[in-house]
C-alpha atoms as a PDB file:
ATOM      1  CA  UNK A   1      32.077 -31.317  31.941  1.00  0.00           C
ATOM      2  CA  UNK A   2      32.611 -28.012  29.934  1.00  0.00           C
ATOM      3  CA  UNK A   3      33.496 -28.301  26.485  1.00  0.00           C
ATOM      4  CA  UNK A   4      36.735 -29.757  25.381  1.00  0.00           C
ATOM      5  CA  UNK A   5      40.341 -27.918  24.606  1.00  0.00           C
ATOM      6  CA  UNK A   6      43.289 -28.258  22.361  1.00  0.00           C
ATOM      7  CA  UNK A   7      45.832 -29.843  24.109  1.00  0.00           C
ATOM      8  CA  UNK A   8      49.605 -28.432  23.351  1.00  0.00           C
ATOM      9  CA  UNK A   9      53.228 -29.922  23.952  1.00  0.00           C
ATOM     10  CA  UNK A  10      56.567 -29.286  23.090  1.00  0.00           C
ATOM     11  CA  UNK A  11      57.104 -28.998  19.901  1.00  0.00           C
ATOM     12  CA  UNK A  12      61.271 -29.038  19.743  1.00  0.00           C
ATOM     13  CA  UNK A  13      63.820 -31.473  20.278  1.00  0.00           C
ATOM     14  CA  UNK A  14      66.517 -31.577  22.397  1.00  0.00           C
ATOM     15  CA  UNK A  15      69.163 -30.014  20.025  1.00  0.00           C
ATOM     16  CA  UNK A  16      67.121 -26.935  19.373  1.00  0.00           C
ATOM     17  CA  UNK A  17      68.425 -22.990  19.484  1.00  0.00           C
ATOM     18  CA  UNK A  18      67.862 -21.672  22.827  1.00  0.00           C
ATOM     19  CA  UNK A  19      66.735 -18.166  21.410  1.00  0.00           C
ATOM     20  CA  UNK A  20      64.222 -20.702  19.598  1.00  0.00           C
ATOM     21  CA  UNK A  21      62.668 -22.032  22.319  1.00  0.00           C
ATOM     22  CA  UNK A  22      63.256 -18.003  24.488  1.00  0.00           C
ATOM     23  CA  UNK A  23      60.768 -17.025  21.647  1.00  0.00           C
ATOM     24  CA  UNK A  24      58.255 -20.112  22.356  1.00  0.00           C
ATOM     25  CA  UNK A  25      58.398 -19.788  26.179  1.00  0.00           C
ATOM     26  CA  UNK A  26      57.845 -16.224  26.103  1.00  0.00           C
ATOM     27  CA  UNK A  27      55.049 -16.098  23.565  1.00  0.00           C
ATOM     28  CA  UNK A  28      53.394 -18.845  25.918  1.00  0.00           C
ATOM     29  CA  UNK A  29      54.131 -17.092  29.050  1.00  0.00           C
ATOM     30  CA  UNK A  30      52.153 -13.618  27.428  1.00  0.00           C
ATOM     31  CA  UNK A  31      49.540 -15.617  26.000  1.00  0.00           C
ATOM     32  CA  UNK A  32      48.889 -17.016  29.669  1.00  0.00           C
ATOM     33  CA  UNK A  33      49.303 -13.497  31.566  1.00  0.00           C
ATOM     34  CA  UNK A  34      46.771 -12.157  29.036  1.00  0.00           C
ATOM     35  CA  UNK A  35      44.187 -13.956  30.189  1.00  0.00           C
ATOM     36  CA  UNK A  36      41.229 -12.128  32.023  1.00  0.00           C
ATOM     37  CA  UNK A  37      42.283 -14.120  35.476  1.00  0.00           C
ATOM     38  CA  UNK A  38      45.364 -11.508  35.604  1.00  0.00           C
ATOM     39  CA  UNK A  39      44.845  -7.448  35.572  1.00  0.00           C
ATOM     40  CA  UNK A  40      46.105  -5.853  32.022  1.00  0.00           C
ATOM     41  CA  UNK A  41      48.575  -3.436  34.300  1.00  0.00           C
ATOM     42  CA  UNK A  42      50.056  -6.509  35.738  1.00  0.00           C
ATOM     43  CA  UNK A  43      51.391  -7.850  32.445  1.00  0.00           C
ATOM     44  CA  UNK A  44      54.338  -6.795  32.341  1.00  0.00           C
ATOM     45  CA  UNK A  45      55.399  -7.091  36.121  1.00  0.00           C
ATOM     46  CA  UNK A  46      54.673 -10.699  35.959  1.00  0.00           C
ATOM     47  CA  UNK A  47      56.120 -11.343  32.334  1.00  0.00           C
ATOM     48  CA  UNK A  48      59.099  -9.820  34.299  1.00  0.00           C
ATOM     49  CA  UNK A  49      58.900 -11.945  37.436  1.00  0.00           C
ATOM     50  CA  UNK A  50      58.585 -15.221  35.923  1.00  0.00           C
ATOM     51  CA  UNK A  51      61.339 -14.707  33.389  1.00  0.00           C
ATOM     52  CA  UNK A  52      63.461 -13.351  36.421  1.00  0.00           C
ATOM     53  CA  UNK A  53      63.151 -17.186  38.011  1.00  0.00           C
ATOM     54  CA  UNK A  54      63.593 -18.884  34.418  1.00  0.00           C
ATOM     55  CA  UNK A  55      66.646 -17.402  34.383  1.00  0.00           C
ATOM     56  CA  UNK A  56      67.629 -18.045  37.688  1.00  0.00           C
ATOM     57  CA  UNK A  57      66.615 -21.705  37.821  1.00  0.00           C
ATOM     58  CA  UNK A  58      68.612 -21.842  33.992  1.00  0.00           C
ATOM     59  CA  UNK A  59      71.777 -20.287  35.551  1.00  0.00           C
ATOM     60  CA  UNK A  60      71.984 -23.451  37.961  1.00  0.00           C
ATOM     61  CA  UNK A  61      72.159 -25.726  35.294  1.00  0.00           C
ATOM     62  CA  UNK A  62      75.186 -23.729  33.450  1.00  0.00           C
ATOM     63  CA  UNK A  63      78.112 -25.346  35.323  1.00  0.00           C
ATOM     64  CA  UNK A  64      76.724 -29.525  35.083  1.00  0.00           C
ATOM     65  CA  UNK A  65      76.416 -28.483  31.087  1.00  0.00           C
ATOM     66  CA  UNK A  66      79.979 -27.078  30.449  1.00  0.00           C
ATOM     67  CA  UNK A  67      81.166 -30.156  32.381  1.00  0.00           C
ATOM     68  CA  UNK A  68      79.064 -32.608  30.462  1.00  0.00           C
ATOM     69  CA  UNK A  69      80.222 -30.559  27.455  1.00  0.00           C
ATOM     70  CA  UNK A  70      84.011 -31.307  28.280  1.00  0.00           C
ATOM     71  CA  UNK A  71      82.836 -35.329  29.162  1.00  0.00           C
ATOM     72  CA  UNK A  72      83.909 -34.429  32.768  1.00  0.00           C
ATOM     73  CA  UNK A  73      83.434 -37.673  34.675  1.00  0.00           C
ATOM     74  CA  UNK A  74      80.320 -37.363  36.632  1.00  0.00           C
ATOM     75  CA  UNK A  75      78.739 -34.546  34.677  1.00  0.00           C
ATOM     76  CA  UNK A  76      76.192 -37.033  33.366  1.00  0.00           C
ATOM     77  CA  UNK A  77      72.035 -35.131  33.263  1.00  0.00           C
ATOM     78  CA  UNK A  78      72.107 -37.064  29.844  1.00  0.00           C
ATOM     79  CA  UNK A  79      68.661 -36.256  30.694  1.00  0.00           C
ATOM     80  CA  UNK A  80      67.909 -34.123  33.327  1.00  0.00           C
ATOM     81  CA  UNK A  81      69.386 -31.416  31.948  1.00  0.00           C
ATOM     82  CA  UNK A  82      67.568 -27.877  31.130  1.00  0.00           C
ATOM     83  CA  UNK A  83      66.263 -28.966  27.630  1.00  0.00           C
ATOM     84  CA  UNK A  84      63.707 -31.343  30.147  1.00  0.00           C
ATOM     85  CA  UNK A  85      64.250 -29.997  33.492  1.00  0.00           C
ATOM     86  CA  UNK A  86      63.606 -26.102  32.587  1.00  0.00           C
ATOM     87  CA  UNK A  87      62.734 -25.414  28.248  1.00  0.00           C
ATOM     88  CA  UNK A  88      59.834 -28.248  27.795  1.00  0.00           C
ATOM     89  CA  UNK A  89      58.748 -28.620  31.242  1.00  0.00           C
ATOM     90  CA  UNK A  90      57.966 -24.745  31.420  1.00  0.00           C
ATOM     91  CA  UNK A  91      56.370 -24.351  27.981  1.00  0.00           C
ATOM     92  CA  UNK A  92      54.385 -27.145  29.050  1.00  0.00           C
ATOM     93  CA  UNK A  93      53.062 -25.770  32.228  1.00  0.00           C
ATOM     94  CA  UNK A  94      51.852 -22.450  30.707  1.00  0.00           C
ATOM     95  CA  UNK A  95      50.540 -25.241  27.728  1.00  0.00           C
ATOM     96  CA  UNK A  96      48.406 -26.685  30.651  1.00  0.00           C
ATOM     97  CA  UNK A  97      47.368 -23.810  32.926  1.00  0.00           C
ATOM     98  CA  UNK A  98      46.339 -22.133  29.564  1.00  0.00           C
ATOM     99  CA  UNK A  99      44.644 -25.512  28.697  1.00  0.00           C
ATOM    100  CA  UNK A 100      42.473 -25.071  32.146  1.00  0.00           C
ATOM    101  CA  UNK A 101      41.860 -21.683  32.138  1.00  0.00           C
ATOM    102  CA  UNK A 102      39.927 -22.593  28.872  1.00  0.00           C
ATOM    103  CA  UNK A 103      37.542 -24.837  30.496  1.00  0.00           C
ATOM    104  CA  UNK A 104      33.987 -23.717  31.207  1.00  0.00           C
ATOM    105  CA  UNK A 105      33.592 -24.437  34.850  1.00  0.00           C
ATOM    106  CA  UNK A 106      35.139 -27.430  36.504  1.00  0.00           C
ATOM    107  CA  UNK A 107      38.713 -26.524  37.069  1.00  0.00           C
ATOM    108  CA  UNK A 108      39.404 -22.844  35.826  1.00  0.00           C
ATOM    109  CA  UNK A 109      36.698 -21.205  38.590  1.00  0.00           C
ATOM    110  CA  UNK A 110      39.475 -22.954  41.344  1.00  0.00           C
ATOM    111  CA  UNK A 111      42.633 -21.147  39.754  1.00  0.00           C
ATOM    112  CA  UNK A 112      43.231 -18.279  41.279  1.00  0.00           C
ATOM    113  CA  UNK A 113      46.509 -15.695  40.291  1.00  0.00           C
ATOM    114  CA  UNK A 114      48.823 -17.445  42.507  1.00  0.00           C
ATOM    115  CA  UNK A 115      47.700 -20.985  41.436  1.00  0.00           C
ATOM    116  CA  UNK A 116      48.289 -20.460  37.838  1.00  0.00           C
ATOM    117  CA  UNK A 117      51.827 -18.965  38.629  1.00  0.00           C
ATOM    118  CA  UNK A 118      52.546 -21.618  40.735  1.00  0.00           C
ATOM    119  CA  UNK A 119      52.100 -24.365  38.129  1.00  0.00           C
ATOM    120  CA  UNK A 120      54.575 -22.742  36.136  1.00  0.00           C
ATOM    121  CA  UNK A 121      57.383 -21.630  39.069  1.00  0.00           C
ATOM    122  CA  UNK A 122      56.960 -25.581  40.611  1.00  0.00           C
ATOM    123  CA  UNK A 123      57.827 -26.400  36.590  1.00  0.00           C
ATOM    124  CA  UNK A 124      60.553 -24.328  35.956  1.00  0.00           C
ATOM    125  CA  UNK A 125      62.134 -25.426  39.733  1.00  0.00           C
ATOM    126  CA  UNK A 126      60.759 -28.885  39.829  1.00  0.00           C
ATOM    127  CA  UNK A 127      64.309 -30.626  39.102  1.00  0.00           C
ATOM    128  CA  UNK A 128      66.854 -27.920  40.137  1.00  0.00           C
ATOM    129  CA  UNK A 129      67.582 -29.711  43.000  1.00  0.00           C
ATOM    130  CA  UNK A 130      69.975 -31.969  40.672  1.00  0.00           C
ATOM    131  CA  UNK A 131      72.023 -28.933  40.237  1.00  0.00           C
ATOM    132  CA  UNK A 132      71.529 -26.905  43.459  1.00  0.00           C
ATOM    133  CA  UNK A 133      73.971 -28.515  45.676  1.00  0.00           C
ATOM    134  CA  UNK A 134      77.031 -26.822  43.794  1.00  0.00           C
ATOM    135  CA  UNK A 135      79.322 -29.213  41.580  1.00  0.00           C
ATOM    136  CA  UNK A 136      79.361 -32.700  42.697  1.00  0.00           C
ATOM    137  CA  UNK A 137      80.963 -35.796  42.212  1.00  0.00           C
ATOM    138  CA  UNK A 138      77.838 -37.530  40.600  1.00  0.00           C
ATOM    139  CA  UNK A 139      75.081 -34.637  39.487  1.00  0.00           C
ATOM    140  CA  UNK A 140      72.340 -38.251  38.251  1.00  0.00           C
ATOM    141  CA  UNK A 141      72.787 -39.800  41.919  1.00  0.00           C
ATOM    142  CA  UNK A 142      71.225 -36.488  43.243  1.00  0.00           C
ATOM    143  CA  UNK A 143      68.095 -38.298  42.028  1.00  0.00           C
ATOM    144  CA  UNK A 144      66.830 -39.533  45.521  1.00  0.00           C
ATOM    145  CA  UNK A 145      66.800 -36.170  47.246  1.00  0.00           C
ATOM    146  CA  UNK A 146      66.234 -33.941  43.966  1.00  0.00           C
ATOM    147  CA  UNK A 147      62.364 -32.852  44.710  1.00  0.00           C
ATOM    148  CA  UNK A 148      63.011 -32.230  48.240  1.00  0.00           C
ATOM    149  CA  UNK A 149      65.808 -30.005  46.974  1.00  0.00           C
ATOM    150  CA  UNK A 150      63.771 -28.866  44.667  1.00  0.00           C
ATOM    151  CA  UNK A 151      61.148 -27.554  46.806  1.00  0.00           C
ATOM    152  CA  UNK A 152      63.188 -25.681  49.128  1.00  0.00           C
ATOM    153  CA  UNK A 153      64.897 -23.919  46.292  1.00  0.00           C
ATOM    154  CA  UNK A 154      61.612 -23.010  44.993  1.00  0.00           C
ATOM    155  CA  UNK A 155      61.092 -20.852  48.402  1.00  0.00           C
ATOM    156  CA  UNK A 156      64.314 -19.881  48.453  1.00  0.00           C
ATOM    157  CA  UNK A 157      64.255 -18.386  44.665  1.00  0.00           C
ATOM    158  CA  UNK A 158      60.992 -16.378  45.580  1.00  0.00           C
ATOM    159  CA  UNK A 159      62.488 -14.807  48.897  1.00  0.00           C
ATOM    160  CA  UNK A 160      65.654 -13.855  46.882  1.00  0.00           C
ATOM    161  CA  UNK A 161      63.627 -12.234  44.142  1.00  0.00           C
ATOM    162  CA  UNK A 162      61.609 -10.380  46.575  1.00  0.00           C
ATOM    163  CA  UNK A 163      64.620  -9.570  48.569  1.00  0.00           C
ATOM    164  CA  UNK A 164      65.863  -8.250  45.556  1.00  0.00           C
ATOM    165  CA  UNK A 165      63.121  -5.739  45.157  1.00  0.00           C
ATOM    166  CA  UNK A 166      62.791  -4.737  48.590  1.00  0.00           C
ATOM    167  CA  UNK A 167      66.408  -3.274  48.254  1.00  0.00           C
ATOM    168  CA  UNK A 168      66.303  -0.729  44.775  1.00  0.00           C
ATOM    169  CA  UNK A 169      64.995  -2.893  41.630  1.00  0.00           C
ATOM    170  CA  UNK A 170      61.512  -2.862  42.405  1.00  0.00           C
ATOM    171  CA  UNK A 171      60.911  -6.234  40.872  1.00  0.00           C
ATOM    172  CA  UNK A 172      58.814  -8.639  41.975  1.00  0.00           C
ATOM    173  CA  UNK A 173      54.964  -9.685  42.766  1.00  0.00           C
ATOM    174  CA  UNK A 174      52.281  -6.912  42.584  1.00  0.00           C
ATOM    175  CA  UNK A 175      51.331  -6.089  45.948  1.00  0.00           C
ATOM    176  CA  UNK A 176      48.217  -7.829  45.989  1.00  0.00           C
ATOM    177  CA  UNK A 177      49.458 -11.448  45.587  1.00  0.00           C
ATOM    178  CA  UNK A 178      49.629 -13.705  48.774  1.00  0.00           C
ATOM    179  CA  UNK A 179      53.467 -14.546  48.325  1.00  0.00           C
ATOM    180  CA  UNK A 180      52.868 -17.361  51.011  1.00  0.00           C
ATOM    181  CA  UNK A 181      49.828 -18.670  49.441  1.00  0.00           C
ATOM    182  CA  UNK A 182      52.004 -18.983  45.811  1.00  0.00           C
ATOM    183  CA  UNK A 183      55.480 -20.545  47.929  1.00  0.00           C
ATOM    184  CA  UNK A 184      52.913 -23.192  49.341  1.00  0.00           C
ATOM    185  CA  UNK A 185      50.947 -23.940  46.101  1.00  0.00           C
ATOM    186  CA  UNK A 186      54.692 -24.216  44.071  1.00  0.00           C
ATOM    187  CA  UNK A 187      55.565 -26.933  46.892  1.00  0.00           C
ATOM    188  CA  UNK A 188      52.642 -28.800  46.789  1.00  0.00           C
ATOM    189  CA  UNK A 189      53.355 -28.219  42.812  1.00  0.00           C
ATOM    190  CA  UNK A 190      56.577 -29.701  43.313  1.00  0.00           C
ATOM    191  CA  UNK A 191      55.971 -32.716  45.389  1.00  0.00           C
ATOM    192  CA  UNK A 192      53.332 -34.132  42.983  1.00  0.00           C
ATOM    193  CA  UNK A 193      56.617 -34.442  40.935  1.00  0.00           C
ATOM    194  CA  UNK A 194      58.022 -37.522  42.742  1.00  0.00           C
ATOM    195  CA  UNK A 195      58.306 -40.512  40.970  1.00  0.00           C
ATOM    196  CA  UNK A 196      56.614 -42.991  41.554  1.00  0.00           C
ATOM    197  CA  UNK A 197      54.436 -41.235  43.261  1.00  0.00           C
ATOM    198  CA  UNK A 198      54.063 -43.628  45.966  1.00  0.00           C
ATOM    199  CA  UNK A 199      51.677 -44.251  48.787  1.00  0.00           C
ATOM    200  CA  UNK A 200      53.768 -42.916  51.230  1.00  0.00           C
ATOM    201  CA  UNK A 201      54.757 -39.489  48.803  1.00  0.00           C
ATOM    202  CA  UNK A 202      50.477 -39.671  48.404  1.00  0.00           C
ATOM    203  CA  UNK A 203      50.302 -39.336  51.855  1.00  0.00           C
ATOM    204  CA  UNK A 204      53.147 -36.704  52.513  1.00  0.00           C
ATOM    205  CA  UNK A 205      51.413 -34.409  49.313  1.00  0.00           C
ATOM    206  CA  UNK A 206      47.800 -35.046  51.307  1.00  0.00           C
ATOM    207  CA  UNK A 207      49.433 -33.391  54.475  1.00  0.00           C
ATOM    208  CA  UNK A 208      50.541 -30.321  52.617  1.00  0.00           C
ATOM    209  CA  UNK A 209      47.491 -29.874  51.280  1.00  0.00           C
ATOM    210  CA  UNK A 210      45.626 -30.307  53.705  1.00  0.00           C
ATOM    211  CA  UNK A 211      47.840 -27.857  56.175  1.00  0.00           C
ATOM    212  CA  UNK A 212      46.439 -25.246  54.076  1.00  0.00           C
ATOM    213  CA  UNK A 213      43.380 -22.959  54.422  1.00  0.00           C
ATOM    214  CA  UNK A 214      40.197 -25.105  53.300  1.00  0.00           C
ATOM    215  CA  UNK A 215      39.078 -22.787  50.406  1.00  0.00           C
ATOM    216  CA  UNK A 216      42.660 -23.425  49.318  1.00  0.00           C
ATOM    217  CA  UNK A 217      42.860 -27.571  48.960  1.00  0.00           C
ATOM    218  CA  UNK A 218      40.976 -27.692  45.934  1.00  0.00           C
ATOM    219  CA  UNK A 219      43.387 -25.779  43.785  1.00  0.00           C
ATOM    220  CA  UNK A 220      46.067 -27.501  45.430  1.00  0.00           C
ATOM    221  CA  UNK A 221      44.798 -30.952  43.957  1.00  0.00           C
ATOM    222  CA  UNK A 222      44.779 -29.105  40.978  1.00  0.00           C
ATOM    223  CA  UNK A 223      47.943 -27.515  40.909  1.00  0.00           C
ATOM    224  CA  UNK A 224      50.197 -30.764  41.885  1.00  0.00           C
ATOM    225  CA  UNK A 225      47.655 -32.704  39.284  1.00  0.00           C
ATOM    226  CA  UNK A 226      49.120 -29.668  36.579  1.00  0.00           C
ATOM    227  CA  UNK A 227      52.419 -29.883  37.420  1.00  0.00           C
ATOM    228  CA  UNK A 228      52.774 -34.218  37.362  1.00  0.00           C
ATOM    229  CA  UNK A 229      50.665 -33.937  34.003  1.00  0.00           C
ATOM    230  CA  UNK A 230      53.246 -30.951  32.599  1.00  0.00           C
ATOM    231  CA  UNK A 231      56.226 -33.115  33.959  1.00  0.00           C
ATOM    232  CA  UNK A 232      55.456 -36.456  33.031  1.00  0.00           C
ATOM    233  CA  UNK A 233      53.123 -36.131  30.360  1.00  0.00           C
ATOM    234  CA  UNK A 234      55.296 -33.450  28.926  1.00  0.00           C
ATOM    235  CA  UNK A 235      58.540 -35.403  28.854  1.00  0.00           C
ATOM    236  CA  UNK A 236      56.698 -38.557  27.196  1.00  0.00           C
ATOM    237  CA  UNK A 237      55.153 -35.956  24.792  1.00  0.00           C
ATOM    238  CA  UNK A 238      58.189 -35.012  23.231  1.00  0.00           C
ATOM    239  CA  UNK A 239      58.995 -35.351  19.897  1.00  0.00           C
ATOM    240  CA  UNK A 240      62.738 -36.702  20.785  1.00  0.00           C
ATOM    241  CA  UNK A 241      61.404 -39.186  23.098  1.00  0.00           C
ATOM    242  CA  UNK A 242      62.010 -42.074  21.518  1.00  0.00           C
ATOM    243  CA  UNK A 243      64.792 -43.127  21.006  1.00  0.00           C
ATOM    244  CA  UNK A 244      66.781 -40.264  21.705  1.00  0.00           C
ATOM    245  CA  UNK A 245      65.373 -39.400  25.019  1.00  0.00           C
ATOM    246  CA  UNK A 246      65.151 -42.617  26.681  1.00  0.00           C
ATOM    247  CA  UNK A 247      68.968 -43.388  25.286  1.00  0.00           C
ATOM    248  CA  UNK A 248      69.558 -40.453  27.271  1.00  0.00           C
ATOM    249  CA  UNK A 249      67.579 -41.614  29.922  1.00  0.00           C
ATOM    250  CA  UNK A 250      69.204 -45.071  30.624  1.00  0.00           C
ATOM    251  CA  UNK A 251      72.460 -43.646  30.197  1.00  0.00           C
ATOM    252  CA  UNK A 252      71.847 -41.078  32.708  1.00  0.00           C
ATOM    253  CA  UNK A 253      69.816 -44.222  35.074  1.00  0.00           C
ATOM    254  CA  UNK A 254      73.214 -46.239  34.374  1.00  0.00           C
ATOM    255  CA  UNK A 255      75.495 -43.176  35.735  1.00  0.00           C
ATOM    256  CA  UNK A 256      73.168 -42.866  39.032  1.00  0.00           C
ATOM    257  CA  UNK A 257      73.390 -46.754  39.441  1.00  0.00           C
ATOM    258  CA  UNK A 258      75.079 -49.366  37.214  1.00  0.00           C
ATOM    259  CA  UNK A 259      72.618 -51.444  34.939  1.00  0.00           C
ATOM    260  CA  UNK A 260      69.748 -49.152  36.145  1.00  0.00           C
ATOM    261  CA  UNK A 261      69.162 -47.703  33.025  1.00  0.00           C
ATOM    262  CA  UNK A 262      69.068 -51.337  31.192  1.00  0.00           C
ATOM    263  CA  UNK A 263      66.891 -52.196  33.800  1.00  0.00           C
ATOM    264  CA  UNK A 264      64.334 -49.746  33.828  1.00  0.00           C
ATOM    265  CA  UNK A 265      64.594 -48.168  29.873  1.00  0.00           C
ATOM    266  CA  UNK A 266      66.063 -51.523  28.262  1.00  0.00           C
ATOM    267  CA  UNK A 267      68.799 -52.607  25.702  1.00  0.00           C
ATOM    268  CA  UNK A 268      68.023 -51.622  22.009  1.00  0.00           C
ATOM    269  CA  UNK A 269      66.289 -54.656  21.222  1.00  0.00           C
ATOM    270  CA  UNK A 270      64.110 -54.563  24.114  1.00  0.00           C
ATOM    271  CA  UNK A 271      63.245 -50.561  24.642  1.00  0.00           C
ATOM    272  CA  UNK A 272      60.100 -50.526  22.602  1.00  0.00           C
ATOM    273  CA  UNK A 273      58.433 -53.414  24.638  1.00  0.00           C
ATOM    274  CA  UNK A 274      59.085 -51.560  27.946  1.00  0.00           C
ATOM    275  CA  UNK A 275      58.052 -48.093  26.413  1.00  0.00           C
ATOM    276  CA  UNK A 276      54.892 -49.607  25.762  1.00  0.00           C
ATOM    277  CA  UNK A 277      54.114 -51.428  28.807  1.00  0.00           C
ATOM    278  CA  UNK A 278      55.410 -47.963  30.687  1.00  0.00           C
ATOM    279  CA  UNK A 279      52.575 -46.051  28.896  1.00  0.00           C
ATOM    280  CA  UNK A 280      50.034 -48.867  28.896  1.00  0.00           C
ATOM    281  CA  UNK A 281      51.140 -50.002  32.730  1.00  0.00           C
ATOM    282  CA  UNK A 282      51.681 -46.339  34.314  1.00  0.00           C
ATOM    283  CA  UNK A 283      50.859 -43.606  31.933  1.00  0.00           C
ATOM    284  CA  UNK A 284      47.636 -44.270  31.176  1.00  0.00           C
ATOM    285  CA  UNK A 285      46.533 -44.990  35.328  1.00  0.00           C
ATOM    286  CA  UNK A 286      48.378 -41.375  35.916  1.00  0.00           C
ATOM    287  CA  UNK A 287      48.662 -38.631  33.675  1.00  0.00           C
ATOM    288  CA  UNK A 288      46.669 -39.999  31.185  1.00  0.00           C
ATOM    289  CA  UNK A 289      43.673 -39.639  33.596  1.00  0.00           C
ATOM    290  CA  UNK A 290      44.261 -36.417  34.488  1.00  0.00           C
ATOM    291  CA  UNK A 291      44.723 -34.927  30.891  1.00  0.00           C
ATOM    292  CA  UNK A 292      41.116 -36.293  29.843  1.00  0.00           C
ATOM    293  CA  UNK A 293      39.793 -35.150  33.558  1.00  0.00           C
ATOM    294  CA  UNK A 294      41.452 -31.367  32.247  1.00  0.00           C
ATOM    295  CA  UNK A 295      40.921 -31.686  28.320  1.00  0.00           C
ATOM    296  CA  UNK A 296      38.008 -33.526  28.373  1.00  0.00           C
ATOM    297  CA  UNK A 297      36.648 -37.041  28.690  1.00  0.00           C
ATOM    298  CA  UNK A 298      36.254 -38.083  25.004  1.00  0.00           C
ATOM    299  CA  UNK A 299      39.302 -35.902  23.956  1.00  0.00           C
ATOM    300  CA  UNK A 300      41.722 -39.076  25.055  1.00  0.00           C
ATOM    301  CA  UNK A 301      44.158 -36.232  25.183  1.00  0.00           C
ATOM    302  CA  UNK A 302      46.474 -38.225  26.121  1.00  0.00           C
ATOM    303  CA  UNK A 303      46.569 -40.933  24.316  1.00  0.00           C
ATOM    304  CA  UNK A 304      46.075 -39.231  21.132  1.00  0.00           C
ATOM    305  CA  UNK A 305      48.269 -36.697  21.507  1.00  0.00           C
ATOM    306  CA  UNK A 306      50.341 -36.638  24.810  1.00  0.00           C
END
């Protein structure tokens, strides 16, 4: 199986300095762009490119803040705001694709350039579509349609950046990236993101796939496997997760749909129960599989550490 890897997460909470976690992301984001799968003279073209679509994708988030900020009725991403959505879901996607690129054989020989960027644009989009539709009435009911959203603004962001180059910045992808092959990798990325990731999303994310190029599927799996582990192992990985996240959580559950968030997250008295049983019930079948399948078998990555 190759030999085993440290396994990173987010290390800040929710109320931390955004320069902070700037610093974190960016150290992360050269740490995986030095790595021999990516030319040295690309380094700082790509360094450039993905921090161009950070701060696009943060810059969508801006207006839902200042309302939530001013208690603006409706304004309510209690949790799906950028501190999850963008900061810890990006710094873990670089944590990951790092995390694979370290392995000996099984999964790093399948990542190509555009797969490893991938994990990380389908991160940094993978909830936009909360935000993308322009100011709204009720941002948290934008749950049901958010990854589809989400996806086509992922396409969407890389045509505008591109478009951007082709006129006079000259920013962008090096020449010798397949754009298409990256836009179809970051949907597939994307769509592994729905949750629960039902029989029915299985199927639609098996169609994707398999619309692409044979030599391709393979780091597909991987990719959408990345991304779901980054997502939802990364959000249950945080350090504010309990009980500050999931307060935020049901609140934001409640907004979307009232009593959803009791439901689903719990009253005081009963949140730890259903926190375990989530992570003994769901976490464990999921993610929790596919971090020891990545970090290694014994590692119980997961578990241990996730």
């Amino acid at each position: 199986m190759g030999k085993e890897v440290p396994v990173e997460h987010y290390p800040y909470k929710a109320q931390e300095d955004s320069l902070v976690v700037y610093g974190a992301i960016r150290k992360k984001t050269r740490e995986l762009l030095s790595n021999t799968l990516f030319p040295p003279q690309q380094i700082h073209a790509l360094e450039l490119y993905l921090g161009l679509h950070f701060a696009l994708s943060e810059s969508f988030f801006e207006e839902e803040e200042s309302l939530r900020k001013m208690k603006t009725p409706g304004a309510n991403l209690f949790y799906h705001s950028k501190e999850h959505s963008l900061y810890q879901a990006t710094y873990d996607a670089l944590a990951v694709t790092l995390a694979i690129l370290k392995r000996e054989k099984n999964f790093a020989g399948h990542v190509s350039p555009e797969g490893a960027l991938a994990i990380v644009l389908a991160a940094i989009y993978h909830d936009i579509g909360y935000v993308s539709g322009g100011r709204v009435e009720n941002y948290a009911a934008r749950a049901p349609i958010h990854v589809e959203e989400s996806k086509k603004m992922v396409v969407w962001a890389i045509n505008r950046i591109e478009d951007t180059r082709a006129v006079n910045l000259g920013i962008g992808l090096p020449t010798d990236f397949d754009i298409q092959k990256l836009k179809n990798l970051a949907v597939i990325g994307i769509h592994g993101t729905h949750f629960p990731y039902s029989e029915n999303k299985a199927i639609e994310g098996k169609k994707l796939i398999d619309a692409l190029p044979l030599e391709q599927r393979k780091e597909a799996h991987i990719v959408r496997l990345a991304v779901q582990f980054a997502d939802l192992g990364g959000q249950c990985a945080r350090i504010d997760r309990y009980p500050d996240g999931l307060m935020g959580l049901r609140a934001e559950l409640n907004a979307m749909k009232p009593g959803l968030g009791i439901e689903l997250i719990g009253d005081d008295e009963s949140m730890e129960r259903k926190r375990r049983e989530f992570r003994e019930s769901v976490l464990e079948k999921t993610v929790g599989k596919t971090g020891r399948a990545f970090f290694g078998q014994t590692a119980k990555a997961f578990t241990d550490l996730w």
